[in-house]
Structure formats: structure tokens, C-alpha cells
C-alpha atoms as a PDB file:
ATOM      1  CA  UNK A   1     -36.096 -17.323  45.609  1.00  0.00           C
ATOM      2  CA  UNK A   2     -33.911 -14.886  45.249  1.00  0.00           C
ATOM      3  CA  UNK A   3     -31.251 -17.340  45.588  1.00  0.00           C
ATOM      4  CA  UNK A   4     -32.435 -19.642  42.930  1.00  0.00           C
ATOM      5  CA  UNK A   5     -32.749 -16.620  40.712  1.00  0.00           C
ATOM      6  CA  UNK A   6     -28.957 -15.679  41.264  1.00  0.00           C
ATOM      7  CA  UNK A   7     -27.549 -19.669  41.149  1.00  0.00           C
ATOM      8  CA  UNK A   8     -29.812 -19.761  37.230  1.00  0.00           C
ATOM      9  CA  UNK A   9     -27.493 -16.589  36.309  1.00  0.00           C
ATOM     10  CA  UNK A  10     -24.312 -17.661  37.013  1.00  0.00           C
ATOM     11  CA  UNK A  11     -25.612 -21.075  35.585  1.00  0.00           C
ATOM     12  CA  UNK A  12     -26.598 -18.702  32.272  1.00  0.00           C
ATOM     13  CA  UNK A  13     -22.991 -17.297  32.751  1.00  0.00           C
ATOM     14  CA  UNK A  14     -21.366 -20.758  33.124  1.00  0.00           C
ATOM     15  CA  UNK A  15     -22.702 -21.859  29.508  1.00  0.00           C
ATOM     16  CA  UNK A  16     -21.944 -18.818  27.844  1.00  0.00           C
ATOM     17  CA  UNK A  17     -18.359 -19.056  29.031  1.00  0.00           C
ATOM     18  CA  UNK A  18     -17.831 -22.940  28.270  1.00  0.00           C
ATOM     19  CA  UNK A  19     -19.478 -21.980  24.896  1.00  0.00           C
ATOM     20  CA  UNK A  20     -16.824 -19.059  24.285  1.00  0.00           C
ATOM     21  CA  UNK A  21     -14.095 -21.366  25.684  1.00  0.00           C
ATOM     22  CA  UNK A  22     -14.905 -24.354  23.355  1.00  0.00           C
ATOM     23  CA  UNK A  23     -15.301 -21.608  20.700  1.00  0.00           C
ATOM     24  CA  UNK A  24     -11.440 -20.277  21.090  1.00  0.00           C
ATOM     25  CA  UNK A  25     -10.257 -24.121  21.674  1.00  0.00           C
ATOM     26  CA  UNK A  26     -11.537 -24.572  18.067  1.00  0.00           C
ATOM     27  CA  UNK A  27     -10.131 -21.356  16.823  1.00  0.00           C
ATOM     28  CA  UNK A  28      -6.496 -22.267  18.823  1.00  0.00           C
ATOM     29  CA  UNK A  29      -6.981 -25.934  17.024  1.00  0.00           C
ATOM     30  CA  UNK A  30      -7.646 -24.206  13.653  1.00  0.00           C
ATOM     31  CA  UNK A  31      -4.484 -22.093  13.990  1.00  0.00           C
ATOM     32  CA  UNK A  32      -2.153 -25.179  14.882  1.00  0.00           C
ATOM     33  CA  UNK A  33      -3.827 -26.834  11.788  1.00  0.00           C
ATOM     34  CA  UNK A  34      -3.036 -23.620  10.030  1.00  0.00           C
ATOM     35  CA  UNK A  35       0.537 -23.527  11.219  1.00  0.00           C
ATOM     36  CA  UNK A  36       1.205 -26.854  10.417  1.00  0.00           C
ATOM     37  CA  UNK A  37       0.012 -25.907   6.877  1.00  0.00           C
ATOM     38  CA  UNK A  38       1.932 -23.247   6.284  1.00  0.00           C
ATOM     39  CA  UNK A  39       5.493 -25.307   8.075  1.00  0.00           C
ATOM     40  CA  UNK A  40       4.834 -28.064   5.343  1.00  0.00           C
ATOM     41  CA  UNK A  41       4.258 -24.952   2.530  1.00  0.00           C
ATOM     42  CA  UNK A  42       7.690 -23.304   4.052  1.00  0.00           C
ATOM     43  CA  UNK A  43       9.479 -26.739   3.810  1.00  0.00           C
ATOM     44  CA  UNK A  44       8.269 -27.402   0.184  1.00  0.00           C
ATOM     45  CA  UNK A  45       9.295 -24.004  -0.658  1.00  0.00           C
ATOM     46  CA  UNK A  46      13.073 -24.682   0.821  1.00  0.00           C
ATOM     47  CA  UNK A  47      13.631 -27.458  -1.424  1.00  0.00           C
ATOM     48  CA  UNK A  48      12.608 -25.592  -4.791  1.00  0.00           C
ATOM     49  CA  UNK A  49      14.897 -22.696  -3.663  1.00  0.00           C
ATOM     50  CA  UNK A  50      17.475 -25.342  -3.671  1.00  0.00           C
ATOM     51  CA  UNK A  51      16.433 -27.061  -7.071  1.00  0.00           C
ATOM     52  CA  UNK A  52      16.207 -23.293  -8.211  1.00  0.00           C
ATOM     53  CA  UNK A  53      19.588 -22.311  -6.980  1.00  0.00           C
ATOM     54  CA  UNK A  54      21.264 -25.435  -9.073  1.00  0.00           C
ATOM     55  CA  UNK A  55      19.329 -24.574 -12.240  1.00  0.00           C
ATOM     56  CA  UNK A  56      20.525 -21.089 -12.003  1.00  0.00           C
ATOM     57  CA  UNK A  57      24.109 -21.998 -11.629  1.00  0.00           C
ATOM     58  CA  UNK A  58      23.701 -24.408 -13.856  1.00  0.00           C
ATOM     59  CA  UNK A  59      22.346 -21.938 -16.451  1.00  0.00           C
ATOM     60  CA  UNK A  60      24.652 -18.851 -15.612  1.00  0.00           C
ATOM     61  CA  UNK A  61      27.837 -21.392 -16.237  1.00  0.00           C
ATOM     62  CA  UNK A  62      26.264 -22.530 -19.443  1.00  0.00           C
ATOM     63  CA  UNK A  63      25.630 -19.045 -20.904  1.00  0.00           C
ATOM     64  CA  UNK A  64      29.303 -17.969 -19.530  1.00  0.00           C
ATOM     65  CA  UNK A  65      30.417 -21.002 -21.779  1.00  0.00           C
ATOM     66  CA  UNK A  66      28.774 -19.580 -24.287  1.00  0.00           C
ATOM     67  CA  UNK A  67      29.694 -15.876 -24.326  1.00  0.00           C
ATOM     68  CA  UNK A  68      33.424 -17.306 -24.039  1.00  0.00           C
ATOM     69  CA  UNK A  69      33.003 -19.600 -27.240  1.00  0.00           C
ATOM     70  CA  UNK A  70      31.585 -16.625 -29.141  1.00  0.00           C
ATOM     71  CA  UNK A  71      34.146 -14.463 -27.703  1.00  0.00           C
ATOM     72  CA  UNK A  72      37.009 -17.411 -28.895  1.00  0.00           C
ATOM     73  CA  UNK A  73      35.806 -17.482 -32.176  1.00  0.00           C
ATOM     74  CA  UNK A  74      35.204 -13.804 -33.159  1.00  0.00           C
ATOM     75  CA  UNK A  75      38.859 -13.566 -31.916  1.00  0.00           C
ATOM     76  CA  UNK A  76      40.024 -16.579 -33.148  1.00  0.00           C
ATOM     77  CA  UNK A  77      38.882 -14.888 -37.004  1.00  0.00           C
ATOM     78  CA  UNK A  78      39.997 -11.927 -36.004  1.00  0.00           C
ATOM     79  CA  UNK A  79      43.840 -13.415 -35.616  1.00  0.00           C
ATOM     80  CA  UNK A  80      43.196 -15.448 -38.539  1.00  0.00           C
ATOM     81  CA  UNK A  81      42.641 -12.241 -40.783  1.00  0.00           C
ATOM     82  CA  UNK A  82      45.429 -10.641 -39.464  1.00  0.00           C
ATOM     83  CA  UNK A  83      47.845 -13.839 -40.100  1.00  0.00           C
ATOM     84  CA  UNK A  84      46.672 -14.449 -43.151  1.00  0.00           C
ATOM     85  CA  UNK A  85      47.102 -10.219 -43.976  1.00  0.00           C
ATOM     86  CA  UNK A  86      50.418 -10.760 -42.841  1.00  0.00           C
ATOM     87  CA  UNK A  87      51.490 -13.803 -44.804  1.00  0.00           C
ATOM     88  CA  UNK A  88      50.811 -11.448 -47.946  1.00  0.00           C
ATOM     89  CA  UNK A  89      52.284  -8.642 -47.085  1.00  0.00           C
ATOM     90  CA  UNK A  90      55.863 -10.560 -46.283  1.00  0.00           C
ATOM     91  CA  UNK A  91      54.699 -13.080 -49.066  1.00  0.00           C
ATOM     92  CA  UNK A  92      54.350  -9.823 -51.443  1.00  0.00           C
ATOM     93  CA  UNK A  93      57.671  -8.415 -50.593  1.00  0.00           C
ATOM     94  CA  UNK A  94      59.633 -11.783 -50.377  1.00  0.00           C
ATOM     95  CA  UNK A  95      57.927 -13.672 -52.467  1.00  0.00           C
ATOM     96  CA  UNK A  96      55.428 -17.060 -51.557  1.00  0.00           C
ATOM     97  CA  UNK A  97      58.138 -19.181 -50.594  1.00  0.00           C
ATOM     98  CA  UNK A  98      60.511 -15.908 -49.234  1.00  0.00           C
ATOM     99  CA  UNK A  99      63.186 -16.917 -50.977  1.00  0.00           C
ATOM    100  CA  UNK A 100      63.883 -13.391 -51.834  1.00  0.00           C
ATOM    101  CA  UNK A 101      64.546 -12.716 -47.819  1.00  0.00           C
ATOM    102  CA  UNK A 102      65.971 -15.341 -46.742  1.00  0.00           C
ATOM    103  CA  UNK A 103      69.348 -14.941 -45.617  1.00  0.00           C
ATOM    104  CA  UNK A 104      72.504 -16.212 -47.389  1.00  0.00           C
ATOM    105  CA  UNK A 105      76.281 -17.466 -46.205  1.00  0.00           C
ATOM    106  CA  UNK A 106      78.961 -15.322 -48.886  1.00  0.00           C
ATOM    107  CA  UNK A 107      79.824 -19.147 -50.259  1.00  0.00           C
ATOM    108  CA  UNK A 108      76.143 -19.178 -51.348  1.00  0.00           C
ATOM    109  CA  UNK A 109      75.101 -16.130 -52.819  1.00  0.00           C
ATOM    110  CA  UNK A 110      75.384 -15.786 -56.395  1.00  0.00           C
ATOM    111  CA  UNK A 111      76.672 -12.152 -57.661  1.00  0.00           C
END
């Protein structure tokens, strides 16, 4: 009997360990479900780092574009004023047309 008693506990033992081995079959299955999970999450996050990456390119050109035209046309009327403050000045010394500058041959200047 003693036997018996000693085959029923390592029967006893035998179930508990198929019942922990089924139990970390599951858990291994659960993990590869998991990893798969988070490989399809990792490839949809790839893609909108590369939609992301063009938009920000995309945007950074744009507001270089930008800063450029605003740069061009503050000194665009910058070089404008100072034409036109020259034209003026020459136009205030020499007249509008500068006929008073304008150089003469002898033949043509009048005494």
C-alpha cells in the first residue's frame, strides 16, 4: 500500500505540473500575441514618423519662404526710401530734370 500511496503522489505531482505547464504555454502564447501587437504598433508608428518628417520639412521650407519674403520686402522699402531720398537730394541741387549738372562740350555752353 505503501506503493499505491507513493504512485497517487507523483500522480498529484504529475497534474500540478501539466497544470503549471499549460499555465506558462498560455502565458508564452499571450506574450507572442503581445509581441505581435506591439511589432504592428512599432510599424504604424514608422510610417507617421515618415509622414511627420515630410510635414516638417515641408513646413520649415514654407516658413523660411516666408521670413525671406518679409525680409525682401522690408529691404526692398528700405532701398526704395533711400532712392527716392537720393533722387531729391541730386534733384534739389541739379534740378528735376539735372539739367543744371549735366555736363557741357565748350561749343554748347552759353556764357
Amino acid at each position: 500500500m505503501a506503493r499505491s500511496v507513493k504512485v497517487n503522489e507523483l500522480h498529484i505531482k504529475i497534474d500540478d505540473l501539466k497544470k503549471v505547464m499549460a499555465k506558462n504555454i498560455q502565458v508564452v502564447l499571450e506574450n507572442t500575441a503581445s509581441v505581435e501587437e506591439i511589432l504592428k504598433v512599432t510599424a504604424e508608428l514608422e510610417q507617421e514618423s515618415v509622414i511627420f518628417r515630410k510635414r516638417a520639412v515641408k513646413t520649415k521650407r514654407h516658413m523660411m519662404v516666408q521670413h525671406c519674403s518679409s525680409w525682401l520686402r522690408h529691404w526692398g522699402l528700405i532701398a526704395g526710401i533711400v532712392v527716392a531720398l537720393v533722387y531729391f537730394f541730386a534733384a534739389s541741387i541739379c534740378g528735376p530734370t539735372f539739367s543744371r549738372c549735366s555736363v557741357q562740350n565748350d561749343d554748347e555752353r552759353r556764357w
